[in-house]
N, C-alpha and C. Protein backbone atom coordinates (compact mmCIF):
# COMPACT_ATOMS: atom_id res chain seq x y z
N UNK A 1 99.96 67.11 118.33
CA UNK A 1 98.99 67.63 119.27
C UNK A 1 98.43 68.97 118.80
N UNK A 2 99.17 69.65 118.44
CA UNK A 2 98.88 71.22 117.99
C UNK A 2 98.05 70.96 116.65
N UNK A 3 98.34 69.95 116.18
CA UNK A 3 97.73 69.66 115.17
C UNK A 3 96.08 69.39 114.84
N UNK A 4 96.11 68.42 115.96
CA UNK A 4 94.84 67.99 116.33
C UNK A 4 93.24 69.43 117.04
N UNK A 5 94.70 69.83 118.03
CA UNK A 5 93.79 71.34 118.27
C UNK A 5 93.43 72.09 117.39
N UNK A 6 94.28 72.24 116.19
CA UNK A 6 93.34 73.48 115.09
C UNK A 6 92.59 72.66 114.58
N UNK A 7 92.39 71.27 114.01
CA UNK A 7 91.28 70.71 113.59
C UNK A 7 90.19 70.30 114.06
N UNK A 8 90.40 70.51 115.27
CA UNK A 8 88.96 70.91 116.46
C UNK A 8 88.08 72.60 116.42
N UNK A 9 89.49 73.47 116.25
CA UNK A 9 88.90 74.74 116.51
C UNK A 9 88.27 75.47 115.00
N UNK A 10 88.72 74.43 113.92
CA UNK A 10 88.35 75.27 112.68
C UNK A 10 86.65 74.92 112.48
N UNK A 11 86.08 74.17 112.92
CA UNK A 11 84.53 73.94 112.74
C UNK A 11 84.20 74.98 113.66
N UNK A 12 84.35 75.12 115.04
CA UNK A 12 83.95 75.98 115.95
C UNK A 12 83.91 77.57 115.43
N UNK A 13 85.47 77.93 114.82
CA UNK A 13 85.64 78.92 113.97
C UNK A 13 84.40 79.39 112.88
N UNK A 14 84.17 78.24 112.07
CA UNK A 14 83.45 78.86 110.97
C UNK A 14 81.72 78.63 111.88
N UNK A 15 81.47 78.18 112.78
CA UNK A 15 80.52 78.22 113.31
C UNK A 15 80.09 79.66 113.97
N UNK A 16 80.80 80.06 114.52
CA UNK A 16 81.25 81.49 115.28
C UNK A 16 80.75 82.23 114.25
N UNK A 17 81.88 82.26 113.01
CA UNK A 17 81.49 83.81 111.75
C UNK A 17 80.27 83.27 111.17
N UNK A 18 79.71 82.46 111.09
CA UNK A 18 78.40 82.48 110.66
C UNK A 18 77.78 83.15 111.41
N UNK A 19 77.63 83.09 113.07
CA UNK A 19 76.30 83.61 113.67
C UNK A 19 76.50 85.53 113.62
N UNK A 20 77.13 85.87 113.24
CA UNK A 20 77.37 87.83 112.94
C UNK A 20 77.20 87.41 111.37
N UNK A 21 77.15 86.24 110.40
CA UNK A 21 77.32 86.95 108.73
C UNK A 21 76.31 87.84 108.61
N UNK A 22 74.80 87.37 108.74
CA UNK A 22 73.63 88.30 108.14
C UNK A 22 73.72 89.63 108.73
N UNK A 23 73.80 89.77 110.57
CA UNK A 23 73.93 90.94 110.97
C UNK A 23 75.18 91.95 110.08
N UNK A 24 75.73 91.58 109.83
CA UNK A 24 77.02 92.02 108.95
C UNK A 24 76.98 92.61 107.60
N UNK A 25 76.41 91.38 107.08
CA UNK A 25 76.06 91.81 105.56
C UNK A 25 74.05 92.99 105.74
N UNK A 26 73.47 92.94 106.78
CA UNK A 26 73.07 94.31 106.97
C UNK A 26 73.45 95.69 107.08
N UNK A 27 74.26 95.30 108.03
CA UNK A 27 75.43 96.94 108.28
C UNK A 27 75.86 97.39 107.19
N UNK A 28 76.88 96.27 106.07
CA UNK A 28 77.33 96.79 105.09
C UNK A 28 76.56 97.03 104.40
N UNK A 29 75.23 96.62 103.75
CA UNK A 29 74.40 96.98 102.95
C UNK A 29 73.86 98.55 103.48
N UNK A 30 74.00 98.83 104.49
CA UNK A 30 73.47 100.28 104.72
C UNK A 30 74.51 101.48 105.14
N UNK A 31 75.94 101.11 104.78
CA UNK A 31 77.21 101.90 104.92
C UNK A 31 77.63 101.97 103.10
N UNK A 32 77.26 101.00 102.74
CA UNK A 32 77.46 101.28 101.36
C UNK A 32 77.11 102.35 100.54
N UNK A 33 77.89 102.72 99.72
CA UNK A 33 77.59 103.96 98.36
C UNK A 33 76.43 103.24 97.50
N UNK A 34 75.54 104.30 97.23
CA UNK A 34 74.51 103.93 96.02
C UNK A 34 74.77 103.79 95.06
N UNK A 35 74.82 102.63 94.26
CA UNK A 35 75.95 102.60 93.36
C UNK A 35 75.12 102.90 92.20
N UNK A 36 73.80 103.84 92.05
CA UNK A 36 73.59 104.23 91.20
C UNK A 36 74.34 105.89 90.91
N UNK A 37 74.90 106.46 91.85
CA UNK A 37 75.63 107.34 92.09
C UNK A 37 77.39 107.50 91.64
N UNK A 38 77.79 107.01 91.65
CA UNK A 38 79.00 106.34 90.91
C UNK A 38 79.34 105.15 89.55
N UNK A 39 80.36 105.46 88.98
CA UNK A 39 80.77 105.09 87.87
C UNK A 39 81.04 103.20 88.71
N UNK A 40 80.30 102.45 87.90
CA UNK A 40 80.39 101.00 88.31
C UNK A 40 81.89 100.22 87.76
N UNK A 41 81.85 100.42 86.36
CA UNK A 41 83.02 100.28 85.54
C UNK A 41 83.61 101.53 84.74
N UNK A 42 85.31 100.96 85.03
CA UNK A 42 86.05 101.92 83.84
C UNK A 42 86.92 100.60 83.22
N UNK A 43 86.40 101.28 81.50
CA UNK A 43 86.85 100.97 80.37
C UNK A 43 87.92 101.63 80.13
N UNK A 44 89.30 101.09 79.94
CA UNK A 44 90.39 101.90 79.94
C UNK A 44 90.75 102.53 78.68
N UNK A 45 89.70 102.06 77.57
CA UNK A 45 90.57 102.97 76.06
C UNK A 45 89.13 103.75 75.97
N UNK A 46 88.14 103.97 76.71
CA UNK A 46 87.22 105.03 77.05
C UNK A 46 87.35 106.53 77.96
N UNK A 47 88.56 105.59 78.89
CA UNK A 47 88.67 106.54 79.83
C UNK A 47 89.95 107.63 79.56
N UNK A 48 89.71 109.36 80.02
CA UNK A 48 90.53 109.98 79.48
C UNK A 48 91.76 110.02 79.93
N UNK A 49 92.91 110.06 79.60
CA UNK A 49 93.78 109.94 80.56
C UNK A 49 94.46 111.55 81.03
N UNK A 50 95.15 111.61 82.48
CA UNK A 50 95.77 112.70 82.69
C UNK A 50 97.16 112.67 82.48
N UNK A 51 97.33 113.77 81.75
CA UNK A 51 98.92 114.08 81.21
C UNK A 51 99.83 114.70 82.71
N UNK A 52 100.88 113.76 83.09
CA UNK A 52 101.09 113.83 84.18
C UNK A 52 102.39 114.70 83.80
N UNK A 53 102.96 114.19 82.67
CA UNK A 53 104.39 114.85 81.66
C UNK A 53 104.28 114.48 80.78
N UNK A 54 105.20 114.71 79.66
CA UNK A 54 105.46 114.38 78.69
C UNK A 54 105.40 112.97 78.27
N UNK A 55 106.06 112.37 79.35
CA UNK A 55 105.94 110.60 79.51
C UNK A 55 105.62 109.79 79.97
N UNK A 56 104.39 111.06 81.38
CA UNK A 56 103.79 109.71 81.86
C UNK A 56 102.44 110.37 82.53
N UNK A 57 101.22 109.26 81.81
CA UNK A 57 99.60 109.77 82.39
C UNK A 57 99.32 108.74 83.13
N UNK A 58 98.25 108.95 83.60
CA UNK A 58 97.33 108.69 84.31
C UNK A 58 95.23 108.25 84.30
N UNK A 59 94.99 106.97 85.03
CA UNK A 59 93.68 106.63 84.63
C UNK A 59 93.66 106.66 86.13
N UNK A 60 92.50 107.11 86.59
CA UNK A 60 92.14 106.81 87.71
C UNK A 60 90.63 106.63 88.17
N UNK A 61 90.31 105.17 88.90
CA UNK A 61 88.57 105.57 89.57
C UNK A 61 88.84 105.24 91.41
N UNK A 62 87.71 105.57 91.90
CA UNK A 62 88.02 105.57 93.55
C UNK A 62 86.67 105.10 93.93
N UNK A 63 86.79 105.10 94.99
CA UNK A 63 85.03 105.06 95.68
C UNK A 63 85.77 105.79 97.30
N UNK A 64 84.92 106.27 98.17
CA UNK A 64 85.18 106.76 99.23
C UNK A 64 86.41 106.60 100.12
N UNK A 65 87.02 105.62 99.96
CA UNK A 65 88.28 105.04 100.91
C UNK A 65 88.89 104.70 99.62
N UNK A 66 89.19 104.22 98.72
CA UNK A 66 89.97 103.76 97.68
C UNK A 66 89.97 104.19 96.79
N UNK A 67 91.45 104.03 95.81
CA UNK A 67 91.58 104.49 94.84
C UNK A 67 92.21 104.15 93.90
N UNK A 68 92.02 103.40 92.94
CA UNK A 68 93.03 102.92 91.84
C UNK A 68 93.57 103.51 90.37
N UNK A 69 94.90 103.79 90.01
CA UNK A 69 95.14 104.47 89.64
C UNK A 69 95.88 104.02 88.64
N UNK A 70 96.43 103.84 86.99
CA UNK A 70 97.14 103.22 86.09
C UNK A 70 97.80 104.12 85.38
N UNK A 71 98.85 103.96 85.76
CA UNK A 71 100.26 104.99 85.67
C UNK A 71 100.98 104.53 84.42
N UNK A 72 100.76 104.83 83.27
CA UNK A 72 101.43 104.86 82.13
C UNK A 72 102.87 105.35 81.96
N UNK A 73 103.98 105.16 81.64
CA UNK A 73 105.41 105.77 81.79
C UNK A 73 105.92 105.46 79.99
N UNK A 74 106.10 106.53 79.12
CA UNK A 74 106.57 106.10 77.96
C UNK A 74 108.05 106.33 78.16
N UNK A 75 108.92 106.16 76.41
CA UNK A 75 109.90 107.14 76.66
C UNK A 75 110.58 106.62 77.15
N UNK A 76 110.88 105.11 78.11
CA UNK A 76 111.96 104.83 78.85
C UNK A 76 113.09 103.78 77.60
N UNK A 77 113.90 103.04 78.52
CA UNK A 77 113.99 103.58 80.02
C UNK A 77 114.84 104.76 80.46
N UNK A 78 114.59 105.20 81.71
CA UNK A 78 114.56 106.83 82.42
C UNK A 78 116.13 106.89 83.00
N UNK A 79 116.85 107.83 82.47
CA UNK A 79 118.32 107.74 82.81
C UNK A 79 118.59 107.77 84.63
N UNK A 80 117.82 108.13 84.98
CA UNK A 80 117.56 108.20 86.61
C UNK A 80 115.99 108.37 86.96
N UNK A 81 115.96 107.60 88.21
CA UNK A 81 114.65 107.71 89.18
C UNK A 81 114.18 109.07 89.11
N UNK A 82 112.40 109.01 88.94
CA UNK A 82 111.99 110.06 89.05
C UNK A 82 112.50 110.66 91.24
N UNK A 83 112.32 112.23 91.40
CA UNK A 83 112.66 112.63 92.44
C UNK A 83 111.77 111.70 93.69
N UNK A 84 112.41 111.83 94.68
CA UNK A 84 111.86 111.39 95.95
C UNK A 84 110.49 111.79 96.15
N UNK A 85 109.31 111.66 96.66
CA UNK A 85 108.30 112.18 97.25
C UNK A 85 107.52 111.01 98.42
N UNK A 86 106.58 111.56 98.93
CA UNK A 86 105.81 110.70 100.51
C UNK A 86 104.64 111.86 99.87
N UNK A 87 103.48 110.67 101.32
CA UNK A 87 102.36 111.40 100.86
C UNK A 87 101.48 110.55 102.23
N UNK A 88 100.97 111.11 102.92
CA UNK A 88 99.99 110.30 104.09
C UNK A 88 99.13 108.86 103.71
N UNK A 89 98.95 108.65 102.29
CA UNK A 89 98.27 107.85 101.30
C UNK A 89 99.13 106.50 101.95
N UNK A 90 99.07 104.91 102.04
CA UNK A 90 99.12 103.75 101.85
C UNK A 90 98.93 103.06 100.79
N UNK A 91 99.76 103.23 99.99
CA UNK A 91 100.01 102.62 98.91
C UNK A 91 100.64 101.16 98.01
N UNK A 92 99.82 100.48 97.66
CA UNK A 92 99.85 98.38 97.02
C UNK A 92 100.38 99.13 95.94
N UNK A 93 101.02 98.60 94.77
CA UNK A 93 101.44 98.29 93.30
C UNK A 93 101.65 97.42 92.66
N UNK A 94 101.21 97.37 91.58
CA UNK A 94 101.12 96.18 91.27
C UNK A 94 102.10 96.54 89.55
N UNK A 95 103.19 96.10 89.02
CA UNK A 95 103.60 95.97 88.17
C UNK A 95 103.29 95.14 87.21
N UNK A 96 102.08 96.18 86.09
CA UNK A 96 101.49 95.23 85.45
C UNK A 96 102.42 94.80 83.82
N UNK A 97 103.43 96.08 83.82
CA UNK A 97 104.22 95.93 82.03
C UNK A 97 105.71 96.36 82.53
N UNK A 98 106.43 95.77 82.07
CA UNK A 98 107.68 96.31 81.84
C UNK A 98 108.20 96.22 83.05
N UNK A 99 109.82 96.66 83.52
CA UNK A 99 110.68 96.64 84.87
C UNK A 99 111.05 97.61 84.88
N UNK A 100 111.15 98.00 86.29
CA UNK A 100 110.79 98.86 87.12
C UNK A 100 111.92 98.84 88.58
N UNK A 101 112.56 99.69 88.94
CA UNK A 101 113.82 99.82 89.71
C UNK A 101 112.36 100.64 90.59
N UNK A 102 112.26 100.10 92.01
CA UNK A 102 111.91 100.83 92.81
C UNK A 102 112.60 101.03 94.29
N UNK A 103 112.52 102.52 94.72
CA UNK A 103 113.21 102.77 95.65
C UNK A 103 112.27 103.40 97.23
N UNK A 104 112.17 102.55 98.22
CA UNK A 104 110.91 102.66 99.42
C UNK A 104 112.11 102.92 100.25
N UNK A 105 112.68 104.58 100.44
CA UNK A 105 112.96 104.43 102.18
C UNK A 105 114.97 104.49 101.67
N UNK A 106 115.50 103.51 101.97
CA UNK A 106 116.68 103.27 101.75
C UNK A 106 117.08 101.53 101.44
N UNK A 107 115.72 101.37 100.68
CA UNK A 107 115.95 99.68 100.07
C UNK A 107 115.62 99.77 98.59
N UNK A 108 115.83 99.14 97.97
CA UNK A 108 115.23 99.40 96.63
C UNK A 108 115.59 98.00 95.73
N UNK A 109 114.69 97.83 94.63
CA UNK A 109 114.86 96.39 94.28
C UNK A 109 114.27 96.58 93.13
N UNK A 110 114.65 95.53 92.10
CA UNK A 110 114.05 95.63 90.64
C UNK A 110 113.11 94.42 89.99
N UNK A 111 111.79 95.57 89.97
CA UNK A 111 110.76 94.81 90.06
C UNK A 111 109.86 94.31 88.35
N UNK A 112 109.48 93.13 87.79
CA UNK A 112 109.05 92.72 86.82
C UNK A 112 107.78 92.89 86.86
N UNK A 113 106.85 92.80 85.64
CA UNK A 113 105.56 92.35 85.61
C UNK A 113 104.83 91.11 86.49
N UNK A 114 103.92 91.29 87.18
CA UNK A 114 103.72 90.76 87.94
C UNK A 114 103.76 90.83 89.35
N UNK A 115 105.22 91.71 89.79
CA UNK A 115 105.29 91.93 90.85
C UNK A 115 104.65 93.28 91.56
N UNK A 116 104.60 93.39 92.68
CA UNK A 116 104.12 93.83 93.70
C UNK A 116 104.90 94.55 94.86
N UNK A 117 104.74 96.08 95.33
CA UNK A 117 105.56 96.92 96.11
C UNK A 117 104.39 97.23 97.09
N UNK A 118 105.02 97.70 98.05
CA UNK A 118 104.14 98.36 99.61
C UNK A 118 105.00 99.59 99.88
N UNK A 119 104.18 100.56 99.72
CA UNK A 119 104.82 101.81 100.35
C UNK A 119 103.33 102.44 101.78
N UNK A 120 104.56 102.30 103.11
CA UNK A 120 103.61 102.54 104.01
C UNK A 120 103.57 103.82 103.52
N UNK A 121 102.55 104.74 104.66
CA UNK A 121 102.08 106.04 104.80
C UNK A 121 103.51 106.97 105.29
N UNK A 122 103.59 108.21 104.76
CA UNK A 122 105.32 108.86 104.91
C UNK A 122 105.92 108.40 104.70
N UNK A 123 106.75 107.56 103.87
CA UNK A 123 108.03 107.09 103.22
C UNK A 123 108.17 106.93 102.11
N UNK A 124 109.39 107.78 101.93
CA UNK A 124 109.89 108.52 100.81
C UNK A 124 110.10 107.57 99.80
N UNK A 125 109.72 107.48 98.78
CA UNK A 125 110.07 106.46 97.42
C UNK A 125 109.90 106.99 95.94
N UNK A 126 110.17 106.27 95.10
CA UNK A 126 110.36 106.95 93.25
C UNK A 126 110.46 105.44 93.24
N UNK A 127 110.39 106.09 91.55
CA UNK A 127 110.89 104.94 90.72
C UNK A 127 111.26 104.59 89.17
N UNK A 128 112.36 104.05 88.60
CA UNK A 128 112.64 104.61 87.43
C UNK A 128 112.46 103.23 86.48
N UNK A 129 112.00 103.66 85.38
CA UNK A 129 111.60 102.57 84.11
C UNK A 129 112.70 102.16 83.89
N UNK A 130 112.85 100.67 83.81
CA UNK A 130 113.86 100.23 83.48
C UNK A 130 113.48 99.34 81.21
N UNK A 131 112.56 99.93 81.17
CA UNK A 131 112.02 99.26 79.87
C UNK A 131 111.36 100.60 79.09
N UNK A 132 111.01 100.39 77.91
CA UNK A 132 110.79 101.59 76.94
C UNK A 132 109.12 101.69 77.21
N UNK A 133 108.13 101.13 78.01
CA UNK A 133 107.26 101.13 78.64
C UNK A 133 106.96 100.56 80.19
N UNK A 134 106.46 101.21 80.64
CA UNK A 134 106.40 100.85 82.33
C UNK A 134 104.63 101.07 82.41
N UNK A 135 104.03 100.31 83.02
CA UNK A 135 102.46 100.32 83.59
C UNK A 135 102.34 100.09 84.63
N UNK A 136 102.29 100.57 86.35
CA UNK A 136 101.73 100.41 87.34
C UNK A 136 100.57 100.71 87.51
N UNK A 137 100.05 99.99 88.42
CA UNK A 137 98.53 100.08 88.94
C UNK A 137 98.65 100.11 91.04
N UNK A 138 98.60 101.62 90.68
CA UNK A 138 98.67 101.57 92.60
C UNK A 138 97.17 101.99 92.86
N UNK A 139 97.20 101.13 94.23
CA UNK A 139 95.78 101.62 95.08
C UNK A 139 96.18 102.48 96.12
N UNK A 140 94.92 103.07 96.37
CA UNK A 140 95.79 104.25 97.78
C UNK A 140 94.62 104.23 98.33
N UNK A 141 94.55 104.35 99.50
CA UNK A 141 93.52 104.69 100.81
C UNK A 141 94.49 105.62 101.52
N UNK A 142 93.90 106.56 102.20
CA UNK A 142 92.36 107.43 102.10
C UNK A 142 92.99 107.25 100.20
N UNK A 143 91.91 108.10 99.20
CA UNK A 143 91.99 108.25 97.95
C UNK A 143 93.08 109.55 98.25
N UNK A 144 93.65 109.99 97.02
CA UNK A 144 94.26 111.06 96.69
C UNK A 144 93.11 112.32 95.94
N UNK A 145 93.19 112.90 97.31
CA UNK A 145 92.03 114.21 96.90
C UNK A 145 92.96 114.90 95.75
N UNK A 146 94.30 115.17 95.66
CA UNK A 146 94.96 116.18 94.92
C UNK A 146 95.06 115.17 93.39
N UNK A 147 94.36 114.39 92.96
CA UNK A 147 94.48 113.37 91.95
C UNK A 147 93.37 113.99 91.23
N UNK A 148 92.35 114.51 92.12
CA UNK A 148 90.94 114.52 91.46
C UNK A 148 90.61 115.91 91.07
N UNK A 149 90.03 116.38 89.90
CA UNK A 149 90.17 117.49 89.51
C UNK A 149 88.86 118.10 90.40
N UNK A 150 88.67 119.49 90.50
CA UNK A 150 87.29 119.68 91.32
C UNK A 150 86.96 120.74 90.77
């Protein structure tokens, strides 16, 4: 029975978001950044990187609410987790090289290429290379103003 009801309500559904798409895709077309105003693409062996330490930089591009950021870590792996820190930021990761011991809060788990971490907004986390290279790619909303040089 329940069955039958969502295959009634999913035509009605996509009938519904059609009648707001155009009004929609107006709004966004006029909330949007000029994207002749911003960098469209970054090329990563173009782009400069920031020396964060000795062993680990940084690539970063953003647009107004977002921010993506590719965290290089040499040098490992790291005899212990870098220190604790939080930050108001909402932060995805995405583990693109190497493993990676990460610690969110008082859980922590060891994460491969491929995988993927969530650190809400205020909670305390690090994380230590478990391989002689480590590459994350975190996004953050709001962006990290203290990332960006001014």
């Amino acid at each position: 029975m329940n069955r039958l009801i969502l295959m009634m309500m999913i035509p009605a559904f996509f009938s519904c978001a059609g009648n707001g798409t155009n009004q929609t895709n107006k709004e966004d077309a006029q909330n949007t950044q000029n994207s002749d105003s911003i960098e469209l693409f970054m090329e990563y062996e173009k782009t400069e990187a920031i020396k964060v330490s000795e062993t680990v930089s940084r690539k970063f591009t953003y647009l107004d609410n977002l921010m993506m950021v590719i965290v290089d870590f040499k040098d490992g792996p790291m005899n212990e987790p870098d220190p604790f820190h939080s930050h108001p930021h909402e932060q995805i990761s995405y583990v693109a090289e190497g493993d990676v011991l990460v610690i969110i809060g008082d859980q922590q788990k060891r994460l491969t290429s491929g995988d993927i971490y969530v650190v809400p907004s205020g909670v305390p986390h690090t994380v230590q290379s478990l391989t002689p290279t480590l590459r994350l790619i975190d996004s953050f909303n709001p962006i990290r103003e203290d990332f960006i040089k001014k």
